[in-house]
PDB file of N, CA and C in Angstrom:
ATOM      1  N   UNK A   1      -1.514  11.044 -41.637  1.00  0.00           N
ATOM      2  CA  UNK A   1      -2.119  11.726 -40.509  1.00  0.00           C
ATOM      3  C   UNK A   1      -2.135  13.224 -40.786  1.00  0.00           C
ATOM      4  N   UNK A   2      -3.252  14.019 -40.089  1.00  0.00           N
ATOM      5  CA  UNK A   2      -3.251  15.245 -40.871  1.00  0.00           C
ATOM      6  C   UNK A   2      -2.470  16.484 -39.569  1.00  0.00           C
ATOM      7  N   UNK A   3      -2.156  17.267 -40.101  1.00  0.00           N
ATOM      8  CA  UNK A   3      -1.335  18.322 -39.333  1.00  0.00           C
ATOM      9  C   UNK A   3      -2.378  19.001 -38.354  1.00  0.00           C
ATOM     10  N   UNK A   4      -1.646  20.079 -37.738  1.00  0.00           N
ATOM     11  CA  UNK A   4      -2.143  21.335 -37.139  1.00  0.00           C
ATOM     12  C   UNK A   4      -2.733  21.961 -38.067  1.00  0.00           C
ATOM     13  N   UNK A   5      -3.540  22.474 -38.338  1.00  0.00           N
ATOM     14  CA  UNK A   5      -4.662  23.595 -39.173  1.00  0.00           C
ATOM     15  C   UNK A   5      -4.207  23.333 -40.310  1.00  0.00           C
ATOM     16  N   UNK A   6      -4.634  22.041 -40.904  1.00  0.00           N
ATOM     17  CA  UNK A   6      -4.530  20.949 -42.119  1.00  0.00           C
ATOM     18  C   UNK A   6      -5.369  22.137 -43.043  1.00  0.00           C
ATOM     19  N   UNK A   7      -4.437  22.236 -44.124  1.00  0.00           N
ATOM     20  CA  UNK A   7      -5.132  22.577 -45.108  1.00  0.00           C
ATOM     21  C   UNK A   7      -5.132  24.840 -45.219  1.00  0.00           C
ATOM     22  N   UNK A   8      -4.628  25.139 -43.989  1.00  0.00           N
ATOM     23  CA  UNK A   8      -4.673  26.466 -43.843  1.00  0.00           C
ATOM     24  C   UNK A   8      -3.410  26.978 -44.548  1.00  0.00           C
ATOM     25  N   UNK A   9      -3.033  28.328 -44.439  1.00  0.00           N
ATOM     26  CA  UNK A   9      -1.251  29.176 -44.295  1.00  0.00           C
ATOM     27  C   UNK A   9      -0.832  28.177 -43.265  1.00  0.00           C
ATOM     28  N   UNK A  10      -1.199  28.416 -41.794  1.00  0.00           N
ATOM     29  CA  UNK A  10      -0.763  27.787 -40.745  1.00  0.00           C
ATOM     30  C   UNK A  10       0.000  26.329 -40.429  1.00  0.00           C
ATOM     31  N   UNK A  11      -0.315  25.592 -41.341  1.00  0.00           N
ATOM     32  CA  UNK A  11      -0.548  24.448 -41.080  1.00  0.00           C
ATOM     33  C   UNK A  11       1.156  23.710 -41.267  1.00  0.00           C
ATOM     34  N   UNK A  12       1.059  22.660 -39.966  1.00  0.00           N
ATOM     35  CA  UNK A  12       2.669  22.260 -39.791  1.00  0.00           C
ATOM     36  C   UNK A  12       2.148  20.709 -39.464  1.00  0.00           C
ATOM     37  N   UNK A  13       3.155  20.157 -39.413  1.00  0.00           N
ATOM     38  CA  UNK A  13       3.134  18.584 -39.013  1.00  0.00           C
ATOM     39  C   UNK A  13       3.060  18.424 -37.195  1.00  0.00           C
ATOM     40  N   UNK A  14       2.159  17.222 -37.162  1.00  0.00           N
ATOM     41  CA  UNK A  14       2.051  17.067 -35.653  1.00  0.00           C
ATOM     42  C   UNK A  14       3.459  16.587 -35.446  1.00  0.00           C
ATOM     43  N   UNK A  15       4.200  16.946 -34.230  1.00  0.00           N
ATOM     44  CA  UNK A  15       5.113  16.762 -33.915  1.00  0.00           C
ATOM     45  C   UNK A  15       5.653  15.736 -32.442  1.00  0.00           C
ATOM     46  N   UNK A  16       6.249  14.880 -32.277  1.00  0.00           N
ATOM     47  CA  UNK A  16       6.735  14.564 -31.393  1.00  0.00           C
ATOM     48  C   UNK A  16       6.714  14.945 -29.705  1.00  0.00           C
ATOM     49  N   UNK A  17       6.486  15.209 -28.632  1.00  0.00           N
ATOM     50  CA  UNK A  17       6.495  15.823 -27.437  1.00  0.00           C
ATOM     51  C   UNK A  17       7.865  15.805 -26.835  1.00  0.00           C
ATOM     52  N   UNK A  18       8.269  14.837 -27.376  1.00  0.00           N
ATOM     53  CA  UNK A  18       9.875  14.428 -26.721  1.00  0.00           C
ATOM     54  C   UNK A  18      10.715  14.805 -27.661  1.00  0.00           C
ATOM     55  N   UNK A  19      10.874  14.506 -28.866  1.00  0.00           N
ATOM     56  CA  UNK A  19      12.180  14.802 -29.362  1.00  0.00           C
ATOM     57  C   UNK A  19      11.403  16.224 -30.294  1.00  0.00           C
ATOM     58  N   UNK A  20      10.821  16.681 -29.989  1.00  0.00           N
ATOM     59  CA  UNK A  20       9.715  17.270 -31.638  1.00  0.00           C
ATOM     60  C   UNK A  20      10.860  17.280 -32.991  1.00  0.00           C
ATOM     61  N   UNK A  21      10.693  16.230 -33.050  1.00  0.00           N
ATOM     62  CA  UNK A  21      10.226  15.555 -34.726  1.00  0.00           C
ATOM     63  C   UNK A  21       8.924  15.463 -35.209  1.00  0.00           C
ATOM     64  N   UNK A  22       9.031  15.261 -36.324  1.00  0.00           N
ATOM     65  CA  UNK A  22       7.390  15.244 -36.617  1.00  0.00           C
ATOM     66  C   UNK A  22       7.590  13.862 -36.611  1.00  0.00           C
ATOM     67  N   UNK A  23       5.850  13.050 -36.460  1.00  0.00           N
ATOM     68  CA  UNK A  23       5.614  11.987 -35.966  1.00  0.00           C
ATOM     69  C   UNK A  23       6.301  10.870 -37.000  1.00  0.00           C
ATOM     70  N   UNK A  24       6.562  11.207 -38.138  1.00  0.00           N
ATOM     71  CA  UNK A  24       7.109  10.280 -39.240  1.00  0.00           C
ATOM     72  C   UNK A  24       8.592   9.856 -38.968  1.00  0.00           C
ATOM     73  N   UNK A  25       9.039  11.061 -38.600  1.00  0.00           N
ATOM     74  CA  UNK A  25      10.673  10.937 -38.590  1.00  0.00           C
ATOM     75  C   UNK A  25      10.927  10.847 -36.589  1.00  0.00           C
ATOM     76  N   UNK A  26      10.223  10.753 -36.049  1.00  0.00           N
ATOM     77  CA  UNK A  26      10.366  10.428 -34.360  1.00  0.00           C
ATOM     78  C   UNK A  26      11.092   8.872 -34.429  1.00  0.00           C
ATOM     79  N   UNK A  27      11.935   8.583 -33.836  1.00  0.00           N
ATOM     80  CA  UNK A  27      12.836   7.252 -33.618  1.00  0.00           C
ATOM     81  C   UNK A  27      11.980   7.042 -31.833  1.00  0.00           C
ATOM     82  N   UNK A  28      11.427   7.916 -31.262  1.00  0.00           N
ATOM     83  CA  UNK A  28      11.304   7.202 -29.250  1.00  0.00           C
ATOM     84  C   UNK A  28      10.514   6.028 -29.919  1.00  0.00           C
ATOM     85  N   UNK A  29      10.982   5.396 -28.219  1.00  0.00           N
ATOM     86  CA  UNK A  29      10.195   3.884 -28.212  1.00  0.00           C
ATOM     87  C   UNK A  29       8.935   4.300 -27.608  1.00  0.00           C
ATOM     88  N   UNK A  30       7.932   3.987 -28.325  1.00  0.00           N
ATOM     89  CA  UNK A  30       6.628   4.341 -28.101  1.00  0.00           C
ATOM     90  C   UNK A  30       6.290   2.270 -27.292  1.00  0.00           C
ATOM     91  N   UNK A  31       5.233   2.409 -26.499  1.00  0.00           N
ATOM     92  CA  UNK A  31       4.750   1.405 -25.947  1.00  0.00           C
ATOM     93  C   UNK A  31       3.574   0.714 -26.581  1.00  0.00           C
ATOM     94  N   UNK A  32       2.479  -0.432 -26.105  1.00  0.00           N
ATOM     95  CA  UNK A  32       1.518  -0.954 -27.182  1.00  0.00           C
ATOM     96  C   UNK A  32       0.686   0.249 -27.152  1.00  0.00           C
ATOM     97  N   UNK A  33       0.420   1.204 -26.288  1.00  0.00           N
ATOM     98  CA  UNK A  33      -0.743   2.020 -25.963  1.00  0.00           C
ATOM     99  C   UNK A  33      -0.245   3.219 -27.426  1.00  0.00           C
ATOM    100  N   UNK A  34       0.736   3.410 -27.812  1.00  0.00           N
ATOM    101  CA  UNK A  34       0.905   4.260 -28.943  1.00  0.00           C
ATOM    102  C   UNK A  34       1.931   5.345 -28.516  1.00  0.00           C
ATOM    103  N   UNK A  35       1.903   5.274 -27.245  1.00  0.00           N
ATOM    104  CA  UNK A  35       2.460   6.912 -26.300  1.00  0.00           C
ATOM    105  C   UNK A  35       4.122   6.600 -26.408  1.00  0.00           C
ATOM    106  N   UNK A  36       4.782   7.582 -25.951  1.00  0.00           N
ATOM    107  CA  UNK A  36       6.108   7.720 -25.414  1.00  0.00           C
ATOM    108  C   UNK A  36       6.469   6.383 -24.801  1.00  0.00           C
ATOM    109  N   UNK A  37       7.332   5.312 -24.443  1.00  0.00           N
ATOM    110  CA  UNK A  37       7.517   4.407 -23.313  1.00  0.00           C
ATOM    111  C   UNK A  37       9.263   4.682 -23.288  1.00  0.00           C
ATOM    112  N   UNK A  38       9.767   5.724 -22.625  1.00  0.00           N
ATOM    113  CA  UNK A  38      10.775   5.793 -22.176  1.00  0.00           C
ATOM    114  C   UNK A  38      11.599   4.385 -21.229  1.00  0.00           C
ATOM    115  N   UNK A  39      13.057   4.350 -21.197  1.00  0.00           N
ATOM    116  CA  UNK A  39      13.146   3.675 -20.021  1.00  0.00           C
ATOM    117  C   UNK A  39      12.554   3.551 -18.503  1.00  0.00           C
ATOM    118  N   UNK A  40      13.037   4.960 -18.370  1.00  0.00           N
ATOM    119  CA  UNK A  40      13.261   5.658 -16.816  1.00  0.00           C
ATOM    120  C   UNK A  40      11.364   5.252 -16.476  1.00  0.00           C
ATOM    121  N   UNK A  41      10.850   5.085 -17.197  1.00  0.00           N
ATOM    122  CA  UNK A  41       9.052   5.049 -17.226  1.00  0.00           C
ATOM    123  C   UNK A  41       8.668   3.810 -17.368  1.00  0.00           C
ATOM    124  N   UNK A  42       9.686   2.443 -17.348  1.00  0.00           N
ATOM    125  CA  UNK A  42       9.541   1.446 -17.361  1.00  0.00           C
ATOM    126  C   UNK A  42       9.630   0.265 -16.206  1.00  0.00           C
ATOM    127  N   UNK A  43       8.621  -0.108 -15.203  1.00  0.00           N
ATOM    128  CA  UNK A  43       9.043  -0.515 -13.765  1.00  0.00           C
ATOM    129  C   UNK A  43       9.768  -1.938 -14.201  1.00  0.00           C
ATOM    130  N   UNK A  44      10.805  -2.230 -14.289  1.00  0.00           N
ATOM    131  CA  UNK A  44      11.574  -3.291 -14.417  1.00  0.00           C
ATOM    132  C   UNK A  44      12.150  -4.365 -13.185  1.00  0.00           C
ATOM    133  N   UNK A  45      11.928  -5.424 -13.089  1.00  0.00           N
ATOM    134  CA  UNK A  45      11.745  -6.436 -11.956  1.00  0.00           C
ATOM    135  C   UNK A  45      13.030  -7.384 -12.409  1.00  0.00           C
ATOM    136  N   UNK A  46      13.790  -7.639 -11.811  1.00  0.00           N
ATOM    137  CA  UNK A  46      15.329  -8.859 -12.073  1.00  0.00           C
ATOM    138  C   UNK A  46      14.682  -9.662 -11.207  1.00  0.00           C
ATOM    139  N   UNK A  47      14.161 -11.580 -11.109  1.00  0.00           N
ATOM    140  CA  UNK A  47      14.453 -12.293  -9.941  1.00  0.00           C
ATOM    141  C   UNK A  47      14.681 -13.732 -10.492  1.00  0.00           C
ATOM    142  N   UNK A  48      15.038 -14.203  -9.203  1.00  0.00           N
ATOM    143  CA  UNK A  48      16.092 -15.396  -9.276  1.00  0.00           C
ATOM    144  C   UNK A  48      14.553 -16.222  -9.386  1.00  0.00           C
ATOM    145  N   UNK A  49      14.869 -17.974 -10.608  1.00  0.00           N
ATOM    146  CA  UNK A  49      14.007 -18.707 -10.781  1.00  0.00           C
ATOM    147  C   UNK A  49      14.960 -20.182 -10.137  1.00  0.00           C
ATOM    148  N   UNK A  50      14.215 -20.964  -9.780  1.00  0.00           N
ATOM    149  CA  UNK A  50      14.545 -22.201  -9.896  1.00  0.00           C
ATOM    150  C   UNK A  50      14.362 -23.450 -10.301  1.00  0.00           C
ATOM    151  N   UNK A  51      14.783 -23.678 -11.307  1.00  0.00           N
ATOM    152  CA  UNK A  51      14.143 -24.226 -12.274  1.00  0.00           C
ATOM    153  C   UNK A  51      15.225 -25.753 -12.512  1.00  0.00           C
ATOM    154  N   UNK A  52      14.596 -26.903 -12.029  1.00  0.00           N
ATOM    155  CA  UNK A  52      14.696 -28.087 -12.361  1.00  0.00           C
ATOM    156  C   UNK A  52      16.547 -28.265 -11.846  1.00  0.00           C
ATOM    157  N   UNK A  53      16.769 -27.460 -10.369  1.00  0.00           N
ATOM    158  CA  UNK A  53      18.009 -27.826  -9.986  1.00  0.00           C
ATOM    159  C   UNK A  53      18.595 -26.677 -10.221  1.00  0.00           C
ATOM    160  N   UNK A  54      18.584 -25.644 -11.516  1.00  0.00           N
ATOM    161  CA  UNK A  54      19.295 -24.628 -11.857  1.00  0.00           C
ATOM    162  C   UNK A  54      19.124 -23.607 -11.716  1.00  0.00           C
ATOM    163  N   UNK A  55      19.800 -22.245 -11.363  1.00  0.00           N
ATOM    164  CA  UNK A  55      19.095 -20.975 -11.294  1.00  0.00           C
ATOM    165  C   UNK A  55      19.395 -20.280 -12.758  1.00  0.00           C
ATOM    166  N   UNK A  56      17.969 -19.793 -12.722  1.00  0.00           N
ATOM    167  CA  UNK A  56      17.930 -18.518 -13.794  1.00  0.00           C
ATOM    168  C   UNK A  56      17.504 -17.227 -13.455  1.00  0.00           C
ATOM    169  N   UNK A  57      17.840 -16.146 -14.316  1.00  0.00           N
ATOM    170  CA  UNK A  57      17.410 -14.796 -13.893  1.00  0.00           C
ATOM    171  C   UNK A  57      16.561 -14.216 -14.842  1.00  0.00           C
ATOM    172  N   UNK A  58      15.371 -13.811 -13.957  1.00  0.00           N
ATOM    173  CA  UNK A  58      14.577 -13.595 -14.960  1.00  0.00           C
ATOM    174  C   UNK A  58      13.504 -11.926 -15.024  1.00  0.00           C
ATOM    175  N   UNK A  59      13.670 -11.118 -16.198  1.00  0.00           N
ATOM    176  CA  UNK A  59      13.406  -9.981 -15.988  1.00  0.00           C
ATOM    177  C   UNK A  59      12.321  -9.735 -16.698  1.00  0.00           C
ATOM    178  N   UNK A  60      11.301  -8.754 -15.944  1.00  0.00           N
ATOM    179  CA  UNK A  60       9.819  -8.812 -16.298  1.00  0.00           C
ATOM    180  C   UNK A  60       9.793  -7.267 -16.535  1.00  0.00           C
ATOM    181  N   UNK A  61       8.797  -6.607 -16.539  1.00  0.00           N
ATOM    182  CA  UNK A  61       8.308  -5.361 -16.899  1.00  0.00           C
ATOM    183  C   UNK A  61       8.461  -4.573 -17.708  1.00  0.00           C
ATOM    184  N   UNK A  62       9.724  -5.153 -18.678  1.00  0.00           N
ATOM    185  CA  UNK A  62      10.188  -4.655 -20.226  1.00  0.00           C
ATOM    186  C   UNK A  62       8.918  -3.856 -20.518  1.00  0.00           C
ATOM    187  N   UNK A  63       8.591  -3.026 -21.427  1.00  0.00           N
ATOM    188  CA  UNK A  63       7.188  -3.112 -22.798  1.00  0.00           C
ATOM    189  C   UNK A  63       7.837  -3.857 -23.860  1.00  0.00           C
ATOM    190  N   UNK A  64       7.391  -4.228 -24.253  1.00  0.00           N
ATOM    191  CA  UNK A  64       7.999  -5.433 -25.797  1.00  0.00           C
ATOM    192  C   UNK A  64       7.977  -4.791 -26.670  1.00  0.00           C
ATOM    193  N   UNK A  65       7.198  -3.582 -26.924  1.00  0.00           N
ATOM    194  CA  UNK A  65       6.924  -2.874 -28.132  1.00  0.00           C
ATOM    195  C   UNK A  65       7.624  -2.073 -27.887  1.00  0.00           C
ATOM    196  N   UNK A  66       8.288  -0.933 -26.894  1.00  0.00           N
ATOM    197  CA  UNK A  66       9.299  -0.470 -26.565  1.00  0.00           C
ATOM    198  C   UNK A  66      10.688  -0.472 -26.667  1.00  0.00           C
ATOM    199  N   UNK A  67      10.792  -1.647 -26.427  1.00  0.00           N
ATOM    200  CA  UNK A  67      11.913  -2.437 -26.248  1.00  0.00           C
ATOM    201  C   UNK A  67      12.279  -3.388 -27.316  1.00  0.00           C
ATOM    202  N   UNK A  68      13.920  -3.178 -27.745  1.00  0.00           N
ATOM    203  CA  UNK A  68      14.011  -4.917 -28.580  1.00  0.00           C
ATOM    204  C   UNK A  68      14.923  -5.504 -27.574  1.00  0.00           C
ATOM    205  N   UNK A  69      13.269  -6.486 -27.156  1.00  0.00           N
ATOM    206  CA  UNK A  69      13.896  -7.624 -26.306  1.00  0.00           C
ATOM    207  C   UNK A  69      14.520  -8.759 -26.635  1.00  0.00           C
ATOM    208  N   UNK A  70      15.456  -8.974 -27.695  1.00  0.00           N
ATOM    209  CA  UNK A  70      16.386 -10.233 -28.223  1.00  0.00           C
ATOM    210  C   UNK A  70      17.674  -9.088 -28.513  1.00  0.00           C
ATOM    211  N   UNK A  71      17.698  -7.747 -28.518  1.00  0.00           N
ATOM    212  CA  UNK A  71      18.795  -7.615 -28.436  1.00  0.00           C
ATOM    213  C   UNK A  71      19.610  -7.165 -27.010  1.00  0.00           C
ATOM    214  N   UNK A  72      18.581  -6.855 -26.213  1.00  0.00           N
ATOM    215  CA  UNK A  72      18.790  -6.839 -24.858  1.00  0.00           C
ATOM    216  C   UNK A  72      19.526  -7.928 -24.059  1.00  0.00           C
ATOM    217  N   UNK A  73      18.262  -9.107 -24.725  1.00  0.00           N
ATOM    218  CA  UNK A  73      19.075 -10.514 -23.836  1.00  0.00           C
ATOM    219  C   UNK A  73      20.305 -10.888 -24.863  1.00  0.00           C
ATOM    220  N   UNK A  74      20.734 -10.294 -26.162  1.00  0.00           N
ATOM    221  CA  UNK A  74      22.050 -10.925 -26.166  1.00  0.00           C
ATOM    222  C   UNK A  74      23.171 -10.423 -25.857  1.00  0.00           C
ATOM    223  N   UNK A  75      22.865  -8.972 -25.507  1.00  0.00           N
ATOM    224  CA  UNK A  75      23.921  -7.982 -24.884  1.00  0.00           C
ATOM    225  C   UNK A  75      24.029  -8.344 -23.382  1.00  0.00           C
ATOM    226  N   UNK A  76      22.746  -9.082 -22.479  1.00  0.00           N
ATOM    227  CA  UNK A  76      22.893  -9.722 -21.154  1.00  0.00           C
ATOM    228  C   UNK A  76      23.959 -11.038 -21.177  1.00  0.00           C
ATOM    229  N   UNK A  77      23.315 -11.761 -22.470  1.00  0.00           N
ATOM    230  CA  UNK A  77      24.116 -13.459 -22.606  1.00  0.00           C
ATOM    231  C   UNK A  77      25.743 -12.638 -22.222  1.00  0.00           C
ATOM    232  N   UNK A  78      26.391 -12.007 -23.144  1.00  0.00           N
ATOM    233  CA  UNK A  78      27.416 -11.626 -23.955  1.00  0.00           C
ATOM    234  C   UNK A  78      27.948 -11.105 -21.797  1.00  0.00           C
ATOM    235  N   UNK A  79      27.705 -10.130 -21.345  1.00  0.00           N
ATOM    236  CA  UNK A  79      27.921 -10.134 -20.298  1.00  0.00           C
ATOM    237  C   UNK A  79      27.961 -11.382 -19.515  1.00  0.00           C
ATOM    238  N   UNK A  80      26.963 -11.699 -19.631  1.00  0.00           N
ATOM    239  CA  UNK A  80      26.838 -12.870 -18.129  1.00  0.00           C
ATOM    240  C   UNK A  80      27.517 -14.094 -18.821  1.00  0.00           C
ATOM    241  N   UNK A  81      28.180 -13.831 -19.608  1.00  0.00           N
ATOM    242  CA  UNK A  81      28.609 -15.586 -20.186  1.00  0.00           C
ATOM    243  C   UNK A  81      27.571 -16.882 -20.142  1.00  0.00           C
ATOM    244  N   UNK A  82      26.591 -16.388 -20.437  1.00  0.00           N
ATOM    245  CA  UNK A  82      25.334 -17.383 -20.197  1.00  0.00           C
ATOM    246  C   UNK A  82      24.376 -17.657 -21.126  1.00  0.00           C
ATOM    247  N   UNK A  83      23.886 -18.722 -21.169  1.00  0.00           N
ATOM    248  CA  UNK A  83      22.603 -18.492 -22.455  1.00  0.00           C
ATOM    249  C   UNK A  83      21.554 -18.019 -21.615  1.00  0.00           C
ATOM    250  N   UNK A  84      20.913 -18.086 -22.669  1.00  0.00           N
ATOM    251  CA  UNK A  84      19.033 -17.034 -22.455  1.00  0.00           C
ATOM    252  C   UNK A  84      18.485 -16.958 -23.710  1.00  0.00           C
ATOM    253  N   UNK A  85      17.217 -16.192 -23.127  1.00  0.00           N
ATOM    254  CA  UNK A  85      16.294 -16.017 -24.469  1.00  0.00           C
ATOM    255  C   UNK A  85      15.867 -14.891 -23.676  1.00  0.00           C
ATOM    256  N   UNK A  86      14.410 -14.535 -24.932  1.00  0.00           N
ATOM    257  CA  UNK A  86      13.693 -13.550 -24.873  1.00  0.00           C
ATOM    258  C   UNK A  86      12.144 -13.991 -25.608  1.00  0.00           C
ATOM    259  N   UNK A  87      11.183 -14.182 -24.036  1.00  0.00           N
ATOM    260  CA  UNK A  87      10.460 -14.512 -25.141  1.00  0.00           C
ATOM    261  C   UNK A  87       8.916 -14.406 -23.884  1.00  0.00           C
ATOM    262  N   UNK A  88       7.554 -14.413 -24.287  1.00  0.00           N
ATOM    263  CA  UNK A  88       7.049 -13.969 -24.047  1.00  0.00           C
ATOM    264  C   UNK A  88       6.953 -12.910 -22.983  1.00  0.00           C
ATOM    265  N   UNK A  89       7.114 -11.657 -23.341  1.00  0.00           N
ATOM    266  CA  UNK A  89       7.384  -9.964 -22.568  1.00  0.00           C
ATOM    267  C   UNK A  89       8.721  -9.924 -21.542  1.00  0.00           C
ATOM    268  N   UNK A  90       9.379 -11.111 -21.207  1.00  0.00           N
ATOM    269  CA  UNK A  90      10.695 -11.401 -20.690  1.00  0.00           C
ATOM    270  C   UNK A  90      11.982 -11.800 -21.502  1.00  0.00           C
ATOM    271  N   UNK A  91      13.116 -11.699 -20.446  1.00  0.00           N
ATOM    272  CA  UNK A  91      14.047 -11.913 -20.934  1.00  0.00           C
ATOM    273  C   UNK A  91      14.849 -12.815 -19.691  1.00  0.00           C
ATOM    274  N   UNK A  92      14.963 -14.019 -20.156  1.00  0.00           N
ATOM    275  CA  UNK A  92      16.035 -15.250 -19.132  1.00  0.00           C
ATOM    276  C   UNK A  92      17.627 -15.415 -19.373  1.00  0.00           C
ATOM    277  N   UNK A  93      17.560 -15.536 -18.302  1.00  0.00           N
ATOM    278  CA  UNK A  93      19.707 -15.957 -18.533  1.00  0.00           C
ATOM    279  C   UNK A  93      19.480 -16.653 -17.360  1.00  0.00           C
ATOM    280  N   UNK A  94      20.292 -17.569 -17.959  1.00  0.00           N
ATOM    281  CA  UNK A  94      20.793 -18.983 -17.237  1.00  0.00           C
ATOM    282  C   UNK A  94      21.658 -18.789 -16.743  1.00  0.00           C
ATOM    283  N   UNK A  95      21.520 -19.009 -14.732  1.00  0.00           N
ATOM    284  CA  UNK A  95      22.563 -18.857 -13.788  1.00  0.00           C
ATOM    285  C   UNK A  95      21.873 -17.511 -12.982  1.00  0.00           C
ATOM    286  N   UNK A  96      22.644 -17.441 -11.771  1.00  0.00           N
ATOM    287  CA  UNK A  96      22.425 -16.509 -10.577  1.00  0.00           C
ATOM    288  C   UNK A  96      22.966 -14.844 -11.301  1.00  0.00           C
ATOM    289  N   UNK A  97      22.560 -13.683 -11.913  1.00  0.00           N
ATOM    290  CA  UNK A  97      23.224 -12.572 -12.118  1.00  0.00           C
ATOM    291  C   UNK A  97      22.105 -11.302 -11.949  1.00  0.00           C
ATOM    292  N   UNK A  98      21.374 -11.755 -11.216  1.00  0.00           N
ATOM    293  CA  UNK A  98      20.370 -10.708 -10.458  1.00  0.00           C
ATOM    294  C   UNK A  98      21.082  -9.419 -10.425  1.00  0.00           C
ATOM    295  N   UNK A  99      22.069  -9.193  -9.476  1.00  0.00           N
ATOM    296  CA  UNK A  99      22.904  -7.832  -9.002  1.00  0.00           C
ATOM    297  C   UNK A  99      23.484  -7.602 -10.098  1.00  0.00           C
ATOM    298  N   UNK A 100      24.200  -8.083 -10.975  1.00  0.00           N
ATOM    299  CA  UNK A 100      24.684  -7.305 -12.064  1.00  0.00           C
ATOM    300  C   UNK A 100      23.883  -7.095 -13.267  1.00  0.00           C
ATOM    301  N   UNK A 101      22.493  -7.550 -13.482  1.00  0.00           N
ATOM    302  CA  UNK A 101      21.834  -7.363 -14.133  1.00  0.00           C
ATOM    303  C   UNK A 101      20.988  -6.264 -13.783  1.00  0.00           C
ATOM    304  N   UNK A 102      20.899  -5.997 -12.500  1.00  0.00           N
ATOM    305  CA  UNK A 102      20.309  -4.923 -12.122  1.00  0.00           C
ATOM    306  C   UNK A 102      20.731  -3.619 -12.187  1.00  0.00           C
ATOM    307  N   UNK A 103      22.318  -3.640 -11.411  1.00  0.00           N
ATOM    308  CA  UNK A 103      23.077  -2.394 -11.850  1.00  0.00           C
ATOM    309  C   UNK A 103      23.460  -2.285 -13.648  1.00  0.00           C
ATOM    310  N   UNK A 104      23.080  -3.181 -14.559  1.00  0.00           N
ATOM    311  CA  UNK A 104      23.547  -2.792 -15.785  1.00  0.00           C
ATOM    312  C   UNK A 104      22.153  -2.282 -16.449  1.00  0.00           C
ATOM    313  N   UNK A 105      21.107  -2.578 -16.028  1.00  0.00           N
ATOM    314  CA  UNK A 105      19.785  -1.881 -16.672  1.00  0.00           C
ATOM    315  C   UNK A 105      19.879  -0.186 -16.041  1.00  0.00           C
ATOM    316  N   UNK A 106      20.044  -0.088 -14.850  1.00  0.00           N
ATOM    317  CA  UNK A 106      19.986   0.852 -14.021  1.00  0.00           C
ATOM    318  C   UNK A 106      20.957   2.039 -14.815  1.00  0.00           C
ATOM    319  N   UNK A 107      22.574   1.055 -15.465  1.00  0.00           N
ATOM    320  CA  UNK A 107      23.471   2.366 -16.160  1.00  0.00           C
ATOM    321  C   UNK A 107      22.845   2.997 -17.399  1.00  0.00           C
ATOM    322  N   UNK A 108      21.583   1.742 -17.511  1.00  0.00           N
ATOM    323  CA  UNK A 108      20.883   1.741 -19.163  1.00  0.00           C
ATOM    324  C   UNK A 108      19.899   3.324 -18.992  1.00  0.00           C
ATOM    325  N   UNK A 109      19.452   3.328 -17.930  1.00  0.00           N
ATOM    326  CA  UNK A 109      18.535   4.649 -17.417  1.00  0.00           C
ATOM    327  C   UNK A 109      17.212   3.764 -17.345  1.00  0.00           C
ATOM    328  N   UNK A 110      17.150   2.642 -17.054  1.00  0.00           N
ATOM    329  CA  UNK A 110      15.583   1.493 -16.394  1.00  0.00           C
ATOM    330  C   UNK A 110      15.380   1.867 -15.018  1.00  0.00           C
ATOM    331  N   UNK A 111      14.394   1.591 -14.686  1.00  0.00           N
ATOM    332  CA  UNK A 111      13.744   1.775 -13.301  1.00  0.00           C
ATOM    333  C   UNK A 111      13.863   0.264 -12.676  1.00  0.00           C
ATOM    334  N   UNK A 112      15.010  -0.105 -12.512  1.00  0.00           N
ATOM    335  CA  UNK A 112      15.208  -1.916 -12.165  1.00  0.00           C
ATOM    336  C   UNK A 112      15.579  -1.967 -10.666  1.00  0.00           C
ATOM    337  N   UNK A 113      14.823  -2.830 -10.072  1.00  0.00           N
ATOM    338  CA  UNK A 113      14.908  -3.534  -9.014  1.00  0.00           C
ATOM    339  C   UNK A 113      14.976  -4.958  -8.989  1.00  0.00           C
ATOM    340  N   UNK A 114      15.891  -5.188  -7.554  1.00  0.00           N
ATOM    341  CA  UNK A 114      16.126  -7.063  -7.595  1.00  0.00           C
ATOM    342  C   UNK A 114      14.458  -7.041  -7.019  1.00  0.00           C
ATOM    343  N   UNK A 115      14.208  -8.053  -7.249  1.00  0.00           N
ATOM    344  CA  UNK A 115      12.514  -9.092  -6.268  1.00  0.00           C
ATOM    345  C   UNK A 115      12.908 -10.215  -5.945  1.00  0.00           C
ATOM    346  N   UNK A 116      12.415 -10.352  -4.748  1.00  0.00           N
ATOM    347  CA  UNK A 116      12.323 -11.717  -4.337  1.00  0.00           C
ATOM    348  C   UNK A 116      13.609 -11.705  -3.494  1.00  0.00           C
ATOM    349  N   UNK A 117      13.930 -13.265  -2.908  1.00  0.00           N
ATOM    350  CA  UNK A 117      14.879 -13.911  -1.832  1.00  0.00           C
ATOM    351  C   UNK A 117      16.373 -13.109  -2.520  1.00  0.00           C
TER     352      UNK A 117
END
């Protein structure tokens, strides 16, 4: 990718907005759109499923490209003593842990709310 006044004296690497790094060495979680996808910029949804007798908890509004969503849900399993997955743009755990899944995204710096009953 080419710099600021590519090719001049002037000329520097496009840089980062958030961390300014230049775009090579930037670590933010960028989203599918290419941009910044911070947490705090992420509307995150916890709600209770019921599924075949059992409850699960299930969290939506991740970005996937943002986010690594399999290490999320195994740092949730590992808390909630529960299995789960991670798998199309969500993340499930098996059993009722809505409220503590909510306040633990929330310590994460997510924009998480419970939904639903």
């Amino acid at each position: 990718m080419a710099g600021l006044f590519d090719g001049t004296s002037l000329e520097r690497p496009v840089t980062c907005s958030v961390c300014e790094q230049s775009l090579a060495d930037c670590t933010c979680p960028r989203g599918t759109d290419g941009n910044v996808c911070l947490p705090k910029d992420q509307q995150v949804r916890v709600h209770r499923e019921k599924r075949k007798g059992k409850w699960n908890t299930v969290i939506t509004g991740l970005d996937p490209k943002a986010t690594d969503l399999n290490k999320l849900a195994k740092q949730f399993k590992n808390l909630c003593s529960a299995g789960g997955s991670a798998k199309d743009g969500h993340v499930e755990i098996q059993g009722d842990h809505r409220d503590r899944l909510v306040k633990l995204l929330k310590e994460q710096g997510y924009a998480a709310k419970a939904s639903g009953g």
